[in-house]
C-alpha atoms as a PDB file:
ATOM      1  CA  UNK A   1      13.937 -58.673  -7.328  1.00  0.00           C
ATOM      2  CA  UNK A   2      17.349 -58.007  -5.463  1.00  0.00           C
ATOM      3  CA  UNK A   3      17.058 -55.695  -2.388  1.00  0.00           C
ATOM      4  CA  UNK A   4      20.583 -55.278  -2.036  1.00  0.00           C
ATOM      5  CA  UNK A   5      21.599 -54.839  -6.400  1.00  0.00           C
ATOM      6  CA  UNK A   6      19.157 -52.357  -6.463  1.00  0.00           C
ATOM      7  CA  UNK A   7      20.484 -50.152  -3.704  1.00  0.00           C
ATOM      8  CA  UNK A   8      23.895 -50.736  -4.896  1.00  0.00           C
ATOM      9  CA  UNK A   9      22.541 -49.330  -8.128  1.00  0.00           C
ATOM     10  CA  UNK A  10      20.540 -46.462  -7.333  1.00  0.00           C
ATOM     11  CA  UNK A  11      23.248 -45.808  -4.833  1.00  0.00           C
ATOM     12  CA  UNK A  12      26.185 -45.455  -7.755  1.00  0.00           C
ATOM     13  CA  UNK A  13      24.162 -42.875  -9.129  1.00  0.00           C
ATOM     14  CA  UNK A  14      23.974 -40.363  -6.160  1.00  0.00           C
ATOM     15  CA  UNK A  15      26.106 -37.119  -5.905  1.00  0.00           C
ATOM     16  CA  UNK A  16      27.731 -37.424  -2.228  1.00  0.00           C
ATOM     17  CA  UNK A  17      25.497 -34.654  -1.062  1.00  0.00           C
ATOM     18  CA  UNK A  18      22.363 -36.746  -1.428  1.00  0.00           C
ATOM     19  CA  UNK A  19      20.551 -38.804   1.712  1.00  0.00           C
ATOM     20  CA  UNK A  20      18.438 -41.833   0.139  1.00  0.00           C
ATOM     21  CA  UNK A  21      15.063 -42.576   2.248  1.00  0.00           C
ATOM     22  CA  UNK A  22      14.245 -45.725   1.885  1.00  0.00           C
ATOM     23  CA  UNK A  23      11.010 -45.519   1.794  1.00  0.00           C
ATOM     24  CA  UNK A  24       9.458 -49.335   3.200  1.00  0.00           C
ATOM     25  CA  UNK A  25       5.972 -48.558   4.003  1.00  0.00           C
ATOM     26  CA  UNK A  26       3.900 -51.896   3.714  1.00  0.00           C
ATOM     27  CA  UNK A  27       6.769 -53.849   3.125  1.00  0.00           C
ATOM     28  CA  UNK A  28       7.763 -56.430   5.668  1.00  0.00           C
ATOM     29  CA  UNK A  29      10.462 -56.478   8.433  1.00  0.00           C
ATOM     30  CA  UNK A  30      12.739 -59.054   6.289  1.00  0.00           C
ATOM     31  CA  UNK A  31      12.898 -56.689   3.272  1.00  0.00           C
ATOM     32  CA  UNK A  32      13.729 -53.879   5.383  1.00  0.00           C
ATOM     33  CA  UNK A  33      16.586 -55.842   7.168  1.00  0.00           C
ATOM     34  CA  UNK A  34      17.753 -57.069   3.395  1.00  0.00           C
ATOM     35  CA  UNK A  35      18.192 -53.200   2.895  1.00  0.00           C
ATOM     36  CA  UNK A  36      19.719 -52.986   6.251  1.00  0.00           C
ATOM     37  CA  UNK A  37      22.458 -55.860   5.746  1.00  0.00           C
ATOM     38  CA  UNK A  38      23.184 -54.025   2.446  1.00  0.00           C
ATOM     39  CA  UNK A  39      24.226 -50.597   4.237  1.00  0.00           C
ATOM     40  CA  UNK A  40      20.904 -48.679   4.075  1.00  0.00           C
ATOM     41  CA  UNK A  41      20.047 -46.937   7.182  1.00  0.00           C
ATOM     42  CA  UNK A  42      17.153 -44.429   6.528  1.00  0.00           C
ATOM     43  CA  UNK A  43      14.179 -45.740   6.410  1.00  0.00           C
ATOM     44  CA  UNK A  44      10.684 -43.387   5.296  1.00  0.00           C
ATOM     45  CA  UNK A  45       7.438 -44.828   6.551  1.00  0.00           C
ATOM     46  CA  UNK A  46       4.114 -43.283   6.025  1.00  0.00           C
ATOM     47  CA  UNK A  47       1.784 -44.349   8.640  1.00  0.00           C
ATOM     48  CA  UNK A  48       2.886 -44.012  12.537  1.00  0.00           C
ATOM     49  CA  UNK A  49       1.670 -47.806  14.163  1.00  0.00           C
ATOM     50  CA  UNK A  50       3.594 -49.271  10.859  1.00  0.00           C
ATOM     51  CA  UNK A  51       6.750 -47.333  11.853  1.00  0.00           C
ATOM     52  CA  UNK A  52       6.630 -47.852  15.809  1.00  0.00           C
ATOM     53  CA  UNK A  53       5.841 -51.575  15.137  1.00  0.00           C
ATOM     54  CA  UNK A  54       9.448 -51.952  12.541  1.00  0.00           C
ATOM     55  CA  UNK A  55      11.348 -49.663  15.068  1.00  0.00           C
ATOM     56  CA  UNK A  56      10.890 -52.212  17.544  1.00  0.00           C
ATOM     57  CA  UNK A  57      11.969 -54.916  15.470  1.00  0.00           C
ATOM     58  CA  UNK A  58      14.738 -53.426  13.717  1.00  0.00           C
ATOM     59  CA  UNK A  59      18.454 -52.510  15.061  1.00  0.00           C
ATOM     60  CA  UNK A  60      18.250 -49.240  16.779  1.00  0.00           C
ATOM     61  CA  UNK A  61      21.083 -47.306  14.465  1.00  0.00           C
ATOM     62  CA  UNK A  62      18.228 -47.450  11.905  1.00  0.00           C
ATOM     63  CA  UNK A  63      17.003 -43.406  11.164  1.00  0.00           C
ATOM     64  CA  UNK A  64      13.363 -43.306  10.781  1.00  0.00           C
ATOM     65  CA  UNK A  65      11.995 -40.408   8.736  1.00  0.00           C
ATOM     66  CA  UNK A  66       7.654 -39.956   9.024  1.00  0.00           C
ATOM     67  CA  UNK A  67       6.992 -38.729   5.217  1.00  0.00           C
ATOM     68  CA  UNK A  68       3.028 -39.333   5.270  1.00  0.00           C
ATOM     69  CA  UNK A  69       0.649 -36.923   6.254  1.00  0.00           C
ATOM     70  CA  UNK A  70       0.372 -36.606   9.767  1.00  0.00           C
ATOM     71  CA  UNK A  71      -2.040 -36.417  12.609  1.00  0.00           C
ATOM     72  CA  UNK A  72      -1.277 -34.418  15.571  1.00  0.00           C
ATOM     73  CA  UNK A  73      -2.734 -37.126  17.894  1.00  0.00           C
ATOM     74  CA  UNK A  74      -0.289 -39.854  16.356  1.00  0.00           C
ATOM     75  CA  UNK A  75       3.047 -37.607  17.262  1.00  0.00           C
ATOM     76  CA  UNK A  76       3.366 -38.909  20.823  1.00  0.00           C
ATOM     77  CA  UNK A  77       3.931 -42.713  19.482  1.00  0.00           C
ATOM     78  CA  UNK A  78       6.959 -42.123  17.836  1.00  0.00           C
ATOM     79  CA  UNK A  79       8.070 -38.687  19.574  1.00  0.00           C
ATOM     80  CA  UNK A  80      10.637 -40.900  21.433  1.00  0.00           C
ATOM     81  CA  UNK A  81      12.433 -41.981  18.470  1.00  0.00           C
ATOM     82  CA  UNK A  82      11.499 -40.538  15.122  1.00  0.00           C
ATOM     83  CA  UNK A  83      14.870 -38.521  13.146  1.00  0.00           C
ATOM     84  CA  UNK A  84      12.738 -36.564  10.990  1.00  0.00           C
ATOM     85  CA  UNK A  85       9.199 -35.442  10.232  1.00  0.00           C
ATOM     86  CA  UNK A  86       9.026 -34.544   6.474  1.00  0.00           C
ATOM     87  CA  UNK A  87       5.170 -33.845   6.248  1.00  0.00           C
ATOM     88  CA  UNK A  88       4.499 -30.736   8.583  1.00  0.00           C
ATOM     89  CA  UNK A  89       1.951 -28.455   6.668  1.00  0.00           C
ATOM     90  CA  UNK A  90       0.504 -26.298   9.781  1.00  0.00           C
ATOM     91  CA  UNK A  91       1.904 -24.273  12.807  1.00  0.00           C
ATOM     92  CA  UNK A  92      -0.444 -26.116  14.994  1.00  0.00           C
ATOM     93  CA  UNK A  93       0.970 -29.828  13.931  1.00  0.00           C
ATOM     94  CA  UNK A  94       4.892 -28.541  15.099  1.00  0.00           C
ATOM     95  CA  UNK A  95       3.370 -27.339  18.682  1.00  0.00           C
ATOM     96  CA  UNK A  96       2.383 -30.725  19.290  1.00  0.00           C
ATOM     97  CA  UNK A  97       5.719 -32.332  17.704  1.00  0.00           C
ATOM     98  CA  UNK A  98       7.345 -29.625  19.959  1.00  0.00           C
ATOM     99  CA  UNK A  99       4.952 -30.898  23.138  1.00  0.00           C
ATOM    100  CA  UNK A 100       5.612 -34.050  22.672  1.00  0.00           C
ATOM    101  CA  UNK A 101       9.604 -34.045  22.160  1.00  0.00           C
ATOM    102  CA  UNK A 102       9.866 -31.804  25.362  1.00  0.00           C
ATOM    103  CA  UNK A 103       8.346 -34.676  27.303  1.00  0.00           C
ATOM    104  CA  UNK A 104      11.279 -37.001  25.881  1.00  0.00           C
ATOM    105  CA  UNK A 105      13.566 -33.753  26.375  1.00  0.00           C
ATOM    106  CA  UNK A 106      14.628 -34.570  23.185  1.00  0.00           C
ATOM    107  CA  UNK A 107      14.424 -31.946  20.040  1.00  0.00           C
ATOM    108  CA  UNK A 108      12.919 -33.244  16.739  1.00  0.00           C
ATOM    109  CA  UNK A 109      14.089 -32.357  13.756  1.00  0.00           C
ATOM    110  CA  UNK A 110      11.264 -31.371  11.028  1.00  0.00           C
ATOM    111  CA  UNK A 111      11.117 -30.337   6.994  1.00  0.00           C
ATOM    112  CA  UNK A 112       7.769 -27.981   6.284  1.00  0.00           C
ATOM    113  CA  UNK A 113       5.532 -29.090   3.519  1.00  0.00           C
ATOM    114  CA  UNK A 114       5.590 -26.910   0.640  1.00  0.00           C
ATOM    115  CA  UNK A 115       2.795 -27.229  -2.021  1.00  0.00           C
ATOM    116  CA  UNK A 116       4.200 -27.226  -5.228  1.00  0.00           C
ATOM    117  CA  UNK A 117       1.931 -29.655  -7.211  1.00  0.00           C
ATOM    118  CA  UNK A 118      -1.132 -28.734  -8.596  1.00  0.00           C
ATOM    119  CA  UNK A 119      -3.251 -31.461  -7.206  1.00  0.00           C
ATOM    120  CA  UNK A 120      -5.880 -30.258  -4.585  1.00  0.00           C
ATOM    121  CA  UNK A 121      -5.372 -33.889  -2.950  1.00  0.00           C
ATOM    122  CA  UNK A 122      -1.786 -33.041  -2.165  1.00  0.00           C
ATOM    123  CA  UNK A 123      -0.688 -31.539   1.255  1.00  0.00           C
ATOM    124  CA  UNK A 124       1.716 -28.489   2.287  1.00  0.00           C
ATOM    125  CA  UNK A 125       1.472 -24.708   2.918  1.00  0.00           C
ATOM    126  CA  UNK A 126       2.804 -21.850   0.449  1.00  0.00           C
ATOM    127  CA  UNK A 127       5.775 -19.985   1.211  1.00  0.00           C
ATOM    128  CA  UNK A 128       3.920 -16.882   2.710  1.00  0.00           C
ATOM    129  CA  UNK A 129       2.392 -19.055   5.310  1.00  0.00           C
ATOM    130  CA  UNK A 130       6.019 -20.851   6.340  1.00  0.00           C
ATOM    131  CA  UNK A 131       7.208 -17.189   6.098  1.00  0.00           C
ATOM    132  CA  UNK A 132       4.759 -16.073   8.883  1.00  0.00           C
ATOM    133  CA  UNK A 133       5.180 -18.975  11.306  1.00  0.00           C
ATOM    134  CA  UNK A 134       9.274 -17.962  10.906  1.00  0.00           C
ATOM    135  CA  UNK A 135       8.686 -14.552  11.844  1.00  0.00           C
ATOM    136  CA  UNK A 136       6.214 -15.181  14.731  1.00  0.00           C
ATOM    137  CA  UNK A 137       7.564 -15.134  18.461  1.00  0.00           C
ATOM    138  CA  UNK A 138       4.904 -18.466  18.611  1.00  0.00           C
ATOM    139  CA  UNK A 139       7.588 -20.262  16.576  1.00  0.00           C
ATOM    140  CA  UNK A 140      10.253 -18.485  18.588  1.00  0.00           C
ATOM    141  CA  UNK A 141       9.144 -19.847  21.790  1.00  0.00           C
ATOM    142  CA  UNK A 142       9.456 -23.970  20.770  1.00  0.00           C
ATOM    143  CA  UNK A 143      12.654 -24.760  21.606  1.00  0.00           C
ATOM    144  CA  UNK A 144      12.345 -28.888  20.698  1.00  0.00           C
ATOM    145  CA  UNK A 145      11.878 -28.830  17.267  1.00  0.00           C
ATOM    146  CA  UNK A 146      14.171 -27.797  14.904  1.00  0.00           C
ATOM    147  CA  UNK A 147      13.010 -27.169  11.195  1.00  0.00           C
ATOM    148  CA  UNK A 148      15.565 -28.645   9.125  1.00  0.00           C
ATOM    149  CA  UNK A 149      14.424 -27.491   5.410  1.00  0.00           C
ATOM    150  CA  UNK A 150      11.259 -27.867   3.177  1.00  0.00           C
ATOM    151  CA  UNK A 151       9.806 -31.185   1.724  1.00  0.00           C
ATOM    152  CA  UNK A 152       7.864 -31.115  -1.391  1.00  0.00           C
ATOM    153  CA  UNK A 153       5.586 -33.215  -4.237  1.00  0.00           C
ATOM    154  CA  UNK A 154       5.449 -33.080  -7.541  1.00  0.00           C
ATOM    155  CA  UNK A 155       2.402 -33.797  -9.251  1.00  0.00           C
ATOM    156  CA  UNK A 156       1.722 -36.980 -10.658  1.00  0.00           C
ATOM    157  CA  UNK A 157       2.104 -36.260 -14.540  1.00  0.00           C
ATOM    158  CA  UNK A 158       4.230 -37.636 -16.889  1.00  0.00           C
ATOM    159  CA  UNK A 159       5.056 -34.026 -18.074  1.00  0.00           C
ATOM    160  CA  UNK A 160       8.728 -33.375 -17.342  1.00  0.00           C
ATOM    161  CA  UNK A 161       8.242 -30.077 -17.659  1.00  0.00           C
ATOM    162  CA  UNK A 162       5.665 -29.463 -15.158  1.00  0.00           C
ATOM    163  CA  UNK A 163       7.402 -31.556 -12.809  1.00  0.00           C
ATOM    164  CA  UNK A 164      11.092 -29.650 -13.335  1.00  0.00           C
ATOM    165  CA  UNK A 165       8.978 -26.402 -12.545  1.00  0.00           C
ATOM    166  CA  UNK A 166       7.515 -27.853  -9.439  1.00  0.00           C
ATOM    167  CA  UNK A 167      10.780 -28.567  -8.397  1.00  0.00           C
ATOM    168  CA  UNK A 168      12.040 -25.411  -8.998  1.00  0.00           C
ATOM    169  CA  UNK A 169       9.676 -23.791  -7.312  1.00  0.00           C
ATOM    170  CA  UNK A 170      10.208 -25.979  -3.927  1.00  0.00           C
ATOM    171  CA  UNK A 171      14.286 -24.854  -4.596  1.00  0.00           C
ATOM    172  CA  UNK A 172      13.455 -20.963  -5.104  1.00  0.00           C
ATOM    173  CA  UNK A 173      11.223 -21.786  -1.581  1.00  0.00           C
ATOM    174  CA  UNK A 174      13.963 -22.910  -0.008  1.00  0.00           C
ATOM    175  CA  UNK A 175      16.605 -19.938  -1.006  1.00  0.00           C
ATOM    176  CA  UNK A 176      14.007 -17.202  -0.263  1.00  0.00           C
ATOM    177  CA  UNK A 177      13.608 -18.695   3.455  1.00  0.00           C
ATOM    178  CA  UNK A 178      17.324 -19.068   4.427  1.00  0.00           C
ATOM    179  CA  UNK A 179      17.866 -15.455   5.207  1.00  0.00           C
ATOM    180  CA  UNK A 180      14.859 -16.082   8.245  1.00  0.00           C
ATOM    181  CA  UNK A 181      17.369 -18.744   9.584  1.00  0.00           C
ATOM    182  CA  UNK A 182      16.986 -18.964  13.761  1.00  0.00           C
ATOM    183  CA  UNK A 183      18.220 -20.836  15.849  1.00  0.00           C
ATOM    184  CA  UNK A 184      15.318 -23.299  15.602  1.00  0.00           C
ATOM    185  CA  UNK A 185      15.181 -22.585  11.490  1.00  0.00           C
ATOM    186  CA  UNK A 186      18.769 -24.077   9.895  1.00  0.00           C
ATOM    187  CA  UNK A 187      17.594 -24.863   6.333  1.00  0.00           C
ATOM    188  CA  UNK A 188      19.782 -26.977   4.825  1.00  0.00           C
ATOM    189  CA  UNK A 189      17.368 -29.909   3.288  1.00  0.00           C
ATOM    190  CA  UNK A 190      15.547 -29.979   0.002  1.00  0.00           C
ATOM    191  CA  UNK A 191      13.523 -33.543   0.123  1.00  0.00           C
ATOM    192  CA  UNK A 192      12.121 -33.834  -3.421  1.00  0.00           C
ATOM    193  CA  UNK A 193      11.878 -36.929  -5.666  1.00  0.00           C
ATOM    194  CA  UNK A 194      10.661 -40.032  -5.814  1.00  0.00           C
ATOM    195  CA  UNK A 195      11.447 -43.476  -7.597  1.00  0.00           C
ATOM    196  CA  UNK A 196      10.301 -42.245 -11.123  1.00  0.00           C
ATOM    197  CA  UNK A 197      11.625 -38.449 -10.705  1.00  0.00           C
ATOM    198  CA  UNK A 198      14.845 -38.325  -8.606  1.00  0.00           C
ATOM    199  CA  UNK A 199      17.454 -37.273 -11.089  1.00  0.00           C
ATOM    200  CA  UNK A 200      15.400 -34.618 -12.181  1.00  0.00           C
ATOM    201  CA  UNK A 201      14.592 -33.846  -8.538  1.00  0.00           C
ATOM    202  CA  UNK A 202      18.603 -33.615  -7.741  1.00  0.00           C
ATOM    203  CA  UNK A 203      19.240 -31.657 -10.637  1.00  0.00           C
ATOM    204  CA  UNK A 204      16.747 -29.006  -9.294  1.00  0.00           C
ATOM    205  CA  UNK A 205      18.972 -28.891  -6.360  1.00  0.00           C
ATOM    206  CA  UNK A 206      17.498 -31.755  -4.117  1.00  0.00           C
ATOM    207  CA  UNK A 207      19.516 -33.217  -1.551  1.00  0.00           C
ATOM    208  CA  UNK A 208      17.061 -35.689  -0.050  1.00  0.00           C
ATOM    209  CA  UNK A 209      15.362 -38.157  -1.733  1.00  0.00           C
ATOM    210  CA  UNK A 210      12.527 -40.968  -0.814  1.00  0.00           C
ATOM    211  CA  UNK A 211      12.602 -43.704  -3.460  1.00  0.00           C
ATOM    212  CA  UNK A 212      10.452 -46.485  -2.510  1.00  0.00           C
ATOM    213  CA  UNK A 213       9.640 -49.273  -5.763  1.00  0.00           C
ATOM    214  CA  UNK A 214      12.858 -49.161  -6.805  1.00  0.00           C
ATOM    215  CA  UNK A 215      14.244 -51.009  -4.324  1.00  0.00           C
ATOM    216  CA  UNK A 216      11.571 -52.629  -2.617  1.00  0.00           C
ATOM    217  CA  UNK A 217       9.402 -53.507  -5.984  1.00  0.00           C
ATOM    218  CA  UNK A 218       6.093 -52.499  -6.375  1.00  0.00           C
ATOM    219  CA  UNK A 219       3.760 -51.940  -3.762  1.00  0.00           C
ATOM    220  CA  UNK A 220       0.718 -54.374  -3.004  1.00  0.00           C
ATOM    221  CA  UNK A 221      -2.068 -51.992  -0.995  1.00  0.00           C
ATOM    222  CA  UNK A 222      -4.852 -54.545  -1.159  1.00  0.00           C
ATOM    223  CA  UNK A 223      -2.645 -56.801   1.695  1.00  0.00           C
END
């Protein structure tokens, strides 16, 4: 399994438009740094002390995306450092991302979590909710954050067709909320797709993807 031939390939495929997250989560420092000599710079991890412990070790142009669900008491380990938080699903989670960037007087930039799949085990608020926070003078008032777009998952189905409406759905999000743009609000990412679903995900209009297996090889969770 080449590192470096399969980012080359999955890389030939991409429109220009399109950021590629790798996403490394339980993979080891040396795999990472493979991807790293081969020209990859974004990586996605899932769980905070896994990310803080590679940001340490790696070269500090790398861009570090958090794309797993997140706890509000984990933001202040990587609030110094993180690019971009993909997974916020509450108003109350981007208060304390917005806390804890102030003390770093830095401003983090965030994508909310839409829920487009049907499974109750997946994460993310529905577009009237991410409607209300954009409207409130709460959101108004948090000046180090800035929500970048909206981050979706499809359900895990083989159906193509569920999956292309899921996306869909997470697109039509996104256009209905650019007209609430503020100065804090400048939607301009769609992060959809995964190893087994990004072309579709891209047609549909994604511009961020998180592919994971495909470059690394499969995963092994019972390490």
């Amino acid at each position: 399994m080449n590192i470096a031939q399969n980012l080359k390939l999955i890389k030939s495929t991409l429109p220009e438009q399109v950021t590629l997250v790798a996403v490394s989560k339980t993979k080891p420092v040396n795999a990472l740094m493979e991807a790293y000599n081969s020209g990859q710079r974004v990586f996605g991890e899932n769980k905070v002390q896994e990310m803080v412990e590679k940001y340490e070790l790696m070269p500090k142009d790398v861009e570090w995306h958090m794309i797993g669900h997140l706890q509000r008491n984990k933001v202040k380990y990587m609030a110094s450092f993180v690019n971009l938080i993909h997974g916020v699903d509450n108003f109350k989670l981007l208060k304390e991302i917005n806390k804890q960037a102030k003390k770093h007087n830095r401003i983090i930039d965030c994508l909310f979590q839409i829920k487009i799949a049907k499974e109750d085990s997946k994460f993310g608020m529905s577009t009237n909710e991410v409607s209300k926070i954009l409207s409130s003078q709460e959101f108004l008032e948090l000046k180090n954050i800035k929500v970048t777009g909206v981050m979706g998952m499809a359900t895990f189905t083989s159906d193509k067709v569920q999956i292309k409406q899921e996306f869909d759905s997470l697109k039509t999000t996104f256009d209905n909320l650019k007209p609430l743009e503020t100065f804090n609000f400048k939607p301009q990412t769609i992060s959809m797709g995964m190893s087994g679903d990004y072309k579709l995900a891209i047609a549909c209009g994604s511009n961020m993807i998180r592919v994971g297996s495909s470059i690394f090889g499969s995963r092994n969770y019972s390490v």
